[in-house]
Structures are given as structure tokens and as C-alpha cells.
Protein backbone atom coordinates (compact mmCIF):
# COMPACT_ATOMS: atom_id res chain seq x y z
CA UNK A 1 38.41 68.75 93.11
CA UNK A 2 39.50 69.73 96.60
CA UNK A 3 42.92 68.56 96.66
CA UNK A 4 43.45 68.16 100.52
CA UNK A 5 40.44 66.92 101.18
CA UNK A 6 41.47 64.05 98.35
CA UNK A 7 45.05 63.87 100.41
CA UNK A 8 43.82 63.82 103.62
CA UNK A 9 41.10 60.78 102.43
CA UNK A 10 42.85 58.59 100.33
CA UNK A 11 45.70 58.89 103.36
CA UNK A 12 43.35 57.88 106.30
CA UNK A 13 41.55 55.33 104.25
CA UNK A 14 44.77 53.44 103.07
CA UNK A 15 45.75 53.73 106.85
CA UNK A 16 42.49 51.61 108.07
CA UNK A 17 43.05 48.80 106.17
CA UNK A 18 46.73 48.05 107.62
CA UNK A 19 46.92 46.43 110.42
CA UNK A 20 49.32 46.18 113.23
CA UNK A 21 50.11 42.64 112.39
CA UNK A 22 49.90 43.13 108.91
CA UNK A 23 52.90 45.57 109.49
CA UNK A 24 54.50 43.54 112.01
CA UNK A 25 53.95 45.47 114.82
CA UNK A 26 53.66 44.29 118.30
CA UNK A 27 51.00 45.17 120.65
CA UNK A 28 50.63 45.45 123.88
CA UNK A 29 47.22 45.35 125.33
CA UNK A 30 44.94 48.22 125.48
CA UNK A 31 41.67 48.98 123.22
CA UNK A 32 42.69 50.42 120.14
CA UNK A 33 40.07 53.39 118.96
CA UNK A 34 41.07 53.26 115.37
CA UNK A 35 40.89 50.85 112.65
CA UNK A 36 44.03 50.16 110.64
CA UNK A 37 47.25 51.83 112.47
CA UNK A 38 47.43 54.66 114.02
CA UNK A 39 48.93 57.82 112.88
CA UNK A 40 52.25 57.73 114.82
CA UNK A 41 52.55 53.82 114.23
CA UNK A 42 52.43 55.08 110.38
CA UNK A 43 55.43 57.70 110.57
CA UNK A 44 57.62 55.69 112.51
CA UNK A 45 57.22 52.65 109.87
CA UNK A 46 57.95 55.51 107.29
CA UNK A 47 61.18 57.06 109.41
CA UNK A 48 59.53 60.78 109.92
CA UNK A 49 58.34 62.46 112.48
CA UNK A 50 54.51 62.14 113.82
CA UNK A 51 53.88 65.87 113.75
CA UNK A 52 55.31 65.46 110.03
CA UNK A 53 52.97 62.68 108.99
CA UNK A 54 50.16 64.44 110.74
CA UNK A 55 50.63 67.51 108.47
CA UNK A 56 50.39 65.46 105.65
CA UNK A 57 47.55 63.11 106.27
CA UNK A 58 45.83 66.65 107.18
CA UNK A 59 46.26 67.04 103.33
CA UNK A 60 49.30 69.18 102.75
CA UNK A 61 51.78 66.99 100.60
CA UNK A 62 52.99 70.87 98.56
CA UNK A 63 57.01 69.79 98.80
CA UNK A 64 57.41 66.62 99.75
CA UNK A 65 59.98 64.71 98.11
CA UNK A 66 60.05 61.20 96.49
CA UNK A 67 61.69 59.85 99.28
CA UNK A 68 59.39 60.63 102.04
CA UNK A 69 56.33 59.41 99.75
CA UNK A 70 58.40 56.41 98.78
CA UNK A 71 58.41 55.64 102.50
CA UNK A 72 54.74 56.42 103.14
CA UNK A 73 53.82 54.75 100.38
CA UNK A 74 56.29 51.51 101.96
CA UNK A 75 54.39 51.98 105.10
CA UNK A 76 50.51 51.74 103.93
CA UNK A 77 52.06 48.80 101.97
CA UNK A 78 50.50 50.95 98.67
CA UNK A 79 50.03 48.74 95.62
CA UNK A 80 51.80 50.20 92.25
CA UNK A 81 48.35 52.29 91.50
CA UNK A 82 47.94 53.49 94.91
CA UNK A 83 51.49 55.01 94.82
CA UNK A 84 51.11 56.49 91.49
CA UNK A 85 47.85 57.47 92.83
CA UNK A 86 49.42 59.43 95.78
CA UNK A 87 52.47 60.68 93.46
CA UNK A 88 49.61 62.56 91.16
CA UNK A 89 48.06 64.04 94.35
CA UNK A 90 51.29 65.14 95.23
CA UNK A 91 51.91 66.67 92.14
CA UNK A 92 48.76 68.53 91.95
CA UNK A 93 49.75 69.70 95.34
CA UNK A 94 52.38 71.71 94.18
CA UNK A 95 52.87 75.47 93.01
CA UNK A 96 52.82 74.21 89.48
CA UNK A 97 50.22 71.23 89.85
CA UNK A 98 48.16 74.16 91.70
CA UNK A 99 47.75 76.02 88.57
CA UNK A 100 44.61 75.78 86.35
CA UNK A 101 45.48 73.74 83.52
CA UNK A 102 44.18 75.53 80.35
CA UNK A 103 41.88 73.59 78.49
CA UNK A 104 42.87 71.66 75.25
CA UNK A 105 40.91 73.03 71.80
CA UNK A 106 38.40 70.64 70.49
CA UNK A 107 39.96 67.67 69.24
CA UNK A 108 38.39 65.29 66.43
CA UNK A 109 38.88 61.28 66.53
CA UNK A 110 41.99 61.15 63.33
CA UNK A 111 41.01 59.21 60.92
CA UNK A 112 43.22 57.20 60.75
CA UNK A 113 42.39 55.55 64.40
CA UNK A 114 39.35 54.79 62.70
CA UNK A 115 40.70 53.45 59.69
CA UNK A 116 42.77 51.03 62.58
CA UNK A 117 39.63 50.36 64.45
CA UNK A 118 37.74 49.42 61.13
CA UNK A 119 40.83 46.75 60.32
CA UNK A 120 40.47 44.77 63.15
CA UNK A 121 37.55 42.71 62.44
CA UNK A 122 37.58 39.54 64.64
CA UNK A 123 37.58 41.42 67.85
CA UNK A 124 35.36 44.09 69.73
CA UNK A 125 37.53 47.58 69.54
CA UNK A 126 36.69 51.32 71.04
CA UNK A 127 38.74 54.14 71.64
CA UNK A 128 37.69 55.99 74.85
CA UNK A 129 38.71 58.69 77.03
CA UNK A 130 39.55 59.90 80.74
CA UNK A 131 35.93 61.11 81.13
CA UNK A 132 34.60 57.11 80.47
CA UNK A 133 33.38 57.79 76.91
CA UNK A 134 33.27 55.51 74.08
CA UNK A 135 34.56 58.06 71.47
CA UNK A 136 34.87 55.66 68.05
CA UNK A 137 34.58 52.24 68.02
CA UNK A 138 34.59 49.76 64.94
CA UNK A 139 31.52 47.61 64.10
CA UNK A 140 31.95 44.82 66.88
CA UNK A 141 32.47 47.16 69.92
CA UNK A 142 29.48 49.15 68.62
CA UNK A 143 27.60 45.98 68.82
CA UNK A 144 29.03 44.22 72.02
CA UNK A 145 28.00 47.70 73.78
CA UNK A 146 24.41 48.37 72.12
CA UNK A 147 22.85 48.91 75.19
CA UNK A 148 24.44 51.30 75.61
CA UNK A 149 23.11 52.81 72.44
CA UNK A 150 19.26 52.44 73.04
CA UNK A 151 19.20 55.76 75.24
CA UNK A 152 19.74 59.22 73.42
CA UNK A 153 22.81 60.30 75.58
CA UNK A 154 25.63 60.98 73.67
CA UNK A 155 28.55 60.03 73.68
CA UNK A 156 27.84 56.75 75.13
CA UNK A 157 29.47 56.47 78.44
CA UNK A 158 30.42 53.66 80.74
CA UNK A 159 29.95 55.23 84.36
CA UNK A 160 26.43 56.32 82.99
CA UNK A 161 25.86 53.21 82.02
CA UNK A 162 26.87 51.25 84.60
CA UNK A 163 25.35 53.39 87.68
CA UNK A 164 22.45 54.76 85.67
CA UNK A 165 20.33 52.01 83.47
CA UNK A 166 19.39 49.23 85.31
CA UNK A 167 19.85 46.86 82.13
CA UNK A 168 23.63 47.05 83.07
CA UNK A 169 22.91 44.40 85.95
CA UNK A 170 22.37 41.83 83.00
CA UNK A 171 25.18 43.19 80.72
CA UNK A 172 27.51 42.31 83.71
CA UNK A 173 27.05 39.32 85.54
CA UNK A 174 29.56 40.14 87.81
CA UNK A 175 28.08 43.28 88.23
CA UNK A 176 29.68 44.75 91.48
CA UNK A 177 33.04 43.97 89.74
CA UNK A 178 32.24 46.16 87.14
CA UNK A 179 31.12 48.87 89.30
CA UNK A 180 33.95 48.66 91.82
CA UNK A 181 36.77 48.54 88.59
CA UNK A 182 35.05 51.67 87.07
CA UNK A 183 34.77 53.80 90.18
CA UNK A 184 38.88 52.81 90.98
CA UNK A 185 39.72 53.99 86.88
CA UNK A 186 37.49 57.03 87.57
CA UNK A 187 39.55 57.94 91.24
CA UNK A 188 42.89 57.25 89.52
CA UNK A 189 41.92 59.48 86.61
CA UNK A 190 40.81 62.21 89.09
CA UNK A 191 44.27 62.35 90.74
CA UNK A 192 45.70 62.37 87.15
CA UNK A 193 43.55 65.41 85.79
CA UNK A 194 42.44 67.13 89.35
CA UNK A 195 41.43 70.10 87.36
CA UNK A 196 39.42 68.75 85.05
CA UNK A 197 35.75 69.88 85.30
CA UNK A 198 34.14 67.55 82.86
CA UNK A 199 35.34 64.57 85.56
CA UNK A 200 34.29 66.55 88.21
CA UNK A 201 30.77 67.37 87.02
CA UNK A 202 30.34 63.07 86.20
CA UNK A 203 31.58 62.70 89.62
CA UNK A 204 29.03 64.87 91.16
CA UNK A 205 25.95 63.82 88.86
CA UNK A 206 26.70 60.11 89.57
CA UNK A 207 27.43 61.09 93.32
CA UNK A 208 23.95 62.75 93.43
CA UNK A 209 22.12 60.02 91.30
CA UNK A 210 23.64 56.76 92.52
CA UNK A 211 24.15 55.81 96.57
CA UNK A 212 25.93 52.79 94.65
CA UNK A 213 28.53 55.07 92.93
CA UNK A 214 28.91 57.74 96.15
CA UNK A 215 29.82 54.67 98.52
CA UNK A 216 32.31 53.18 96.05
CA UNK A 217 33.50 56.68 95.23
CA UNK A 218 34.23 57.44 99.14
CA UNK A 219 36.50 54.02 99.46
CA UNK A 220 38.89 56.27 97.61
CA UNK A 221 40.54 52.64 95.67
CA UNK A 222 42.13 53.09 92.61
CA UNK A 223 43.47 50.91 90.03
CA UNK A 224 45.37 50.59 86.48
CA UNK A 225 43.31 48.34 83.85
CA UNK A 226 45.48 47.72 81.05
CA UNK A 227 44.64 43.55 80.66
CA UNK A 228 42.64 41.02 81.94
CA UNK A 229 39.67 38.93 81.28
CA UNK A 230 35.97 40.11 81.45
CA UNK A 231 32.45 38.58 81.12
CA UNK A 232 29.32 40.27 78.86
CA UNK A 233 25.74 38.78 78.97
CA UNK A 234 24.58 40.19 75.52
CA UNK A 235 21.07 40.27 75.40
CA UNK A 236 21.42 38.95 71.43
CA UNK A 237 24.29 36.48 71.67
CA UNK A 238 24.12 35.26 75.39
CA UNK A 239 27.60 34.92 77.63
CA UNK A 240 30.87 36.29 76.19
CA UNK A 241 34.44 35.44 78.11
CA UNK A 242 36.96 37.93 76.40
CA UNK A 243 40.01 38.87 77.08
CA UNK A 244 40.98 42.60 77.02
CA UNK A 245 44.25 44.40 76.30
CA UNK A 246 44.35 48.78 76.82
CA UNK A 247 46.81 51.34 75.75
CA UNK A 248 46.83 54.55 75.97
CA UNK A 249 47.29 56.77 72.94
CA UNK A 250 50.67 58.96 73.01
CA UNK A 251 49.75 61.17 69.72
CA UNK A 252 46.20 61.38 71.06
CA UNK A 253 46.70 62.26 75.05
CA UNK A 254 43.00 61.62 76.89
CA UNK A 255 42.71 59.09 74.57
CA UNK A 256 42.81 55.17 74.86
CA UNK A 257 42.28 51.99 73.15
CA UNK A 258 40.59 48.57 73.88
CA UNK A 259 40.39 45.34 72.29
CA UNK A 260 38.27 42.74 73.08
CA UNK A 261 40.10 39.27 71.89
CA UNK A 262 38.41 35.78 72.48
CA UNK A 263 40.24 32.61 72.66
CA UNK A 264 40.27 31.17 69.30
CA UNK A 265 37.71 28.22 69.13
CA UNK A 266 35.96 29.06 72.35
CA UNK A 267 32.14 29.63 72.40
CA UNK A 268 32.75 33.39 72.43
CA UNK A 269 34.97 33.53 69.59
CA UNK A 270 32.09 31.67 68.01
CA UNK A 271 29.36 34.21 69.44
CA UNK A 272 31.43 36.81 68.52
CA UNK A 273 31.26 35.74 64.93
CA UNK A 274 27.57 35.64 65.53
CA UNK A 275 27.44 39.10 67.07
CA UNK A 276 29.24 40.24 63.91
CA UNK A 277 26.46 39.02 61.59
CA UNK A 278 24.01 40.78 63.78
CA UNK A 279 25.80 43.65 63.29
CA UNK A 280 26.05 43.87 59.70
CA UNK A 281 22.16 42.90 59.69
CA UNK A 282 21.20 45.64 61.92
CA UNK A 283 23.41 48.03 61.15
CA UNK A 284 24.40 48.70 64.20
CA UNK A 285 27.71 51.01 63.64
CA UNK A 286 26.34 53.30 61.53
CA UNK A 287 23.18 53.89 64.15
CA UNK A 288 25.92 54.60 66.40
CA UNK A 289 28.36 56.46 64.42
CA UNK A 290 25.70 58.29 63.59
CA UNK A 291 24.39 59.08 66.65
CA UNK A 292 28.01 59.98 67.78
CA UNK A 293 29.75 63.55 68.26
CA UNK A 294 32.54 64.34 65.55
CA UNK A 295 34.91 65.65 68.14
CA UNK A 296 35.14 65.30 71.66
CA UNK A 297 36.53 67.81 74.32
CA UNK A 298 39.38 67.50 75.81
CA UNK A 299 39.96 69.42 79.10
């Protein structure tokens, strides 16, 4: 991905949604031609120079130090992703960030994360990657995400999914949440891996397939998603409220996983339980472990 262009993007966007009063600015009459603040209202909040900021919101952040992004990232009031966000960009930026990574060998799921996946048996579990792939899963995430199953794609992936089959408006009844969250964990990945062509080629296929996915994609938000609470609409056990809890994998980098608790005695721990018999019934892990590559590349 085009590295200034990201800079220069993610900059002005962040820029037009401050405004002067949100800043605590004072103006003084006149017809402002920009949304947000202006560029010079934007470098004197963060102490530098305007001709300074200019250069970088015109996408060259190659040697800038903490401090100064500390301070532009105290001036577009930048939430904790956003700054991390604009700390990766800046780091790609660099002589070192500039330099084609050189892709990781093929590297199988271990085992033993499946042996872990396969012990937890109340609650909905997947491993996935950077690139929005399900890569192993035990028998309940298999079945909470089965729709995602009935195509032939493989591995089953979650920006395909969501963009791509139109059954994915039922699976999520909140479904613009879905697609805005996915689209932010897709633009924070980016500026973690800028070099990584798999990501880039989803990017452009969704970009090219989906006007939904290219106007979320050009709002340039981004976003961590390690907890929180989300809603299914299985098509075999009806509404599910669960909880989820993410963490990345330090002996397995690309890789992360997910687990789906429900509040014990709710009506989704119960459909869960449900789920779990149609599971076994149908078989449903070994269609899709079946169905699923051994290894997965990691760029």
C-alpha cells in the first residue's frame, strides 16, 4: 500500500472531524472552507510550525519523532487506536519500515492450539489471522459461523463474508456495526503489515466488489477489538448475545484467538447448548475441518 497516500488520508480525515470548538478554539467570523480545523489551526495546537505540519499531512512522516506525533496525535484528539494507528504509519515510513519485509515460510496451525480449541467446550472458539481468516476453530465456532461454510471458498473469511453473501445481513442484526468494526480491524492491520500483499489484494477485491466496503474503507477509522459483546441471528438456533474476549498469539505472530462466552443461564447459553447438539448431529466440524487448508500463509 501507498504509504503517503495512507499518511496524507488518515491525517486530513482525522482533521475534519475536529472542530474549532471541539478544540477550544475561538473564532472570529468569516466562512470557513474546510470541515474540521484547518491545517495551521492543527500545528499550532501541536506546537510546530505550519510549513512542518503541511509536510507531513502531505504524507512524509520518514523521521519524525515520538514527540512531535505525540503532539499531533494530542491535537486531532486521536483515540488509543488512532495513535497506534499513526505510530505504524510512521514506522513504515521509515528507511527500515521502507524495506520489503520478506515473507514468512508456510506455517501450519500447532497442534496443540487445536488440542486448546477442542477443550473448551461451552463456548464458540476460532483462531484467525491478520488477513480475516478463520484458520481452526473447535466444534462450536465451526457451527456458530456455518454460513460461512455453505460456499466453497476456503479458508472461510470474515470480510468475504460480511461484504460478499448477502445472508450476512441476517447473521448480523446489527449489520452496519459489523461492517464498520471489520473495515476499522482491516485499516489498523494495514498500517501494521503495509507490505503485506495478501491484505492488499482483499483490500482491492472487496474495494472492486463492494461500494459498501470502498466507502467504509475511505473513512480511514481504525480500531482495537480485544472484548465486548456481540449479537448472531443463527439461522438454526435464532438470537445469540455473547460476549467475546481476543488475544493475540505471541508463539504464533499473525495469529489470534476468540472466544465466544455467554452469560451463564441466559437464553444464549441455553441456545448455545442447543447449537452444540446440532453440531454433533450434523457434523459440522469435521465438514469444515475438512474443507479447511492445513497451513496457512503468513506474509
Amino acid at each position: 500500500m501507498d504509504n503517503r497516500m495512507e499518511v496524507r488520508e488518515f491525517l486530513a480525515s482525522r482533521r475534519a472531524k475536529i472542530s474549532p470548538e471541539m478544540a477550544g478554539l475561538t473564532l472570529y467570523g468569516g466562512r470557513r472552507r474546510v470541515p474540521g480545523l484547518r491545517r495551521e489551526e492543527v500545528a499550532m495546537l501541536a506546537g510546530v510550525s505550519v510549513d512542518y505540519y503541511t509536510k507531513l499531512e502531505r504524507g512524509n512522516l520518514s523521521g519524525t519523532s515520538e514527540s512531535v506525533l505525540d503532539a499531533i496525535a494530542g491535537a486531532l484528539r486521536l483515540d488509543e487506536a488512532e495513535r497506534d494507528h499513526l505510530y505504524n504509519l510512521a514506522k513504515a515510513a521509515g528507511p527500515s519500515g521502507r524495506a520489503r519485509r520478506r515473507p514468512l515460510q508456510r506455517k501450519a496451525v500447532r497442534p496443540t492450539l487445536q488440542f486448546m480449541l477442542d477443550s473448551i467446550t461451552g463456548s464458540p472458539a476460532f483462531i484467525g489471522n491478520h488477513h480475516m481468516d478463520i484458520v481452526a476453530a473447535n466444534q462450536l465456532g465451526y457451527a456458530l459461523y456455518s454460513e460461512m461454510y455453505r460456499g466453497p471458498a476456503r479458508p472461510a473469511n470474515h470480510s468475504r463474508f460480511i461484504f460478499l453473501d448477502p445472508s450476512s445481513r441476517d447473521f448480523y442484526p446489527n449489520w452496519d456495526l459489523a461492517a464498520n468494526t471489520n473495515v476499522a480491524i482491516l485499516r489498523t492491520q494495514s498500517g501494521r503489515n503495509p507490505f503485506d500483499k495478501r491484505l492488499a489484494d482483499l483490500v482491492g477485491e472487496l474495494s472492486m466488489r463492494s461500494e459498501e466496503f470502498r466507502t467504509r474503507w475511505a473513512s480511514h477509522n481504525v480500531r482495537h477489538h480485544y472484548a465486548g459483546t456481540k449479537i448472531f441471528c443463527h439461522p438454526v438456533v435464532g438470537e445469540l448475545e455473547l460476549a467475546y474476549e481476543a488475544m493475540e498469539l505471541p508463539e504464533d505472530p499473525g495469529f489470534s484467538l476468540t472466544v465466544y462466552p455467554a452469560v451463564p443461564g441466559s437464553p444464549s447459553d441455553e441456545r448455545l447448548r442447543l447449537l452444540a447438539s446440532w453440531a454433533a448431529t450434523e457434523r459440522i466440524q469435521e465438514v469444515a475441518a475438512t474443507a479447511q487448508p492445513q497451513d496457512v500463509r503468513q506474509p
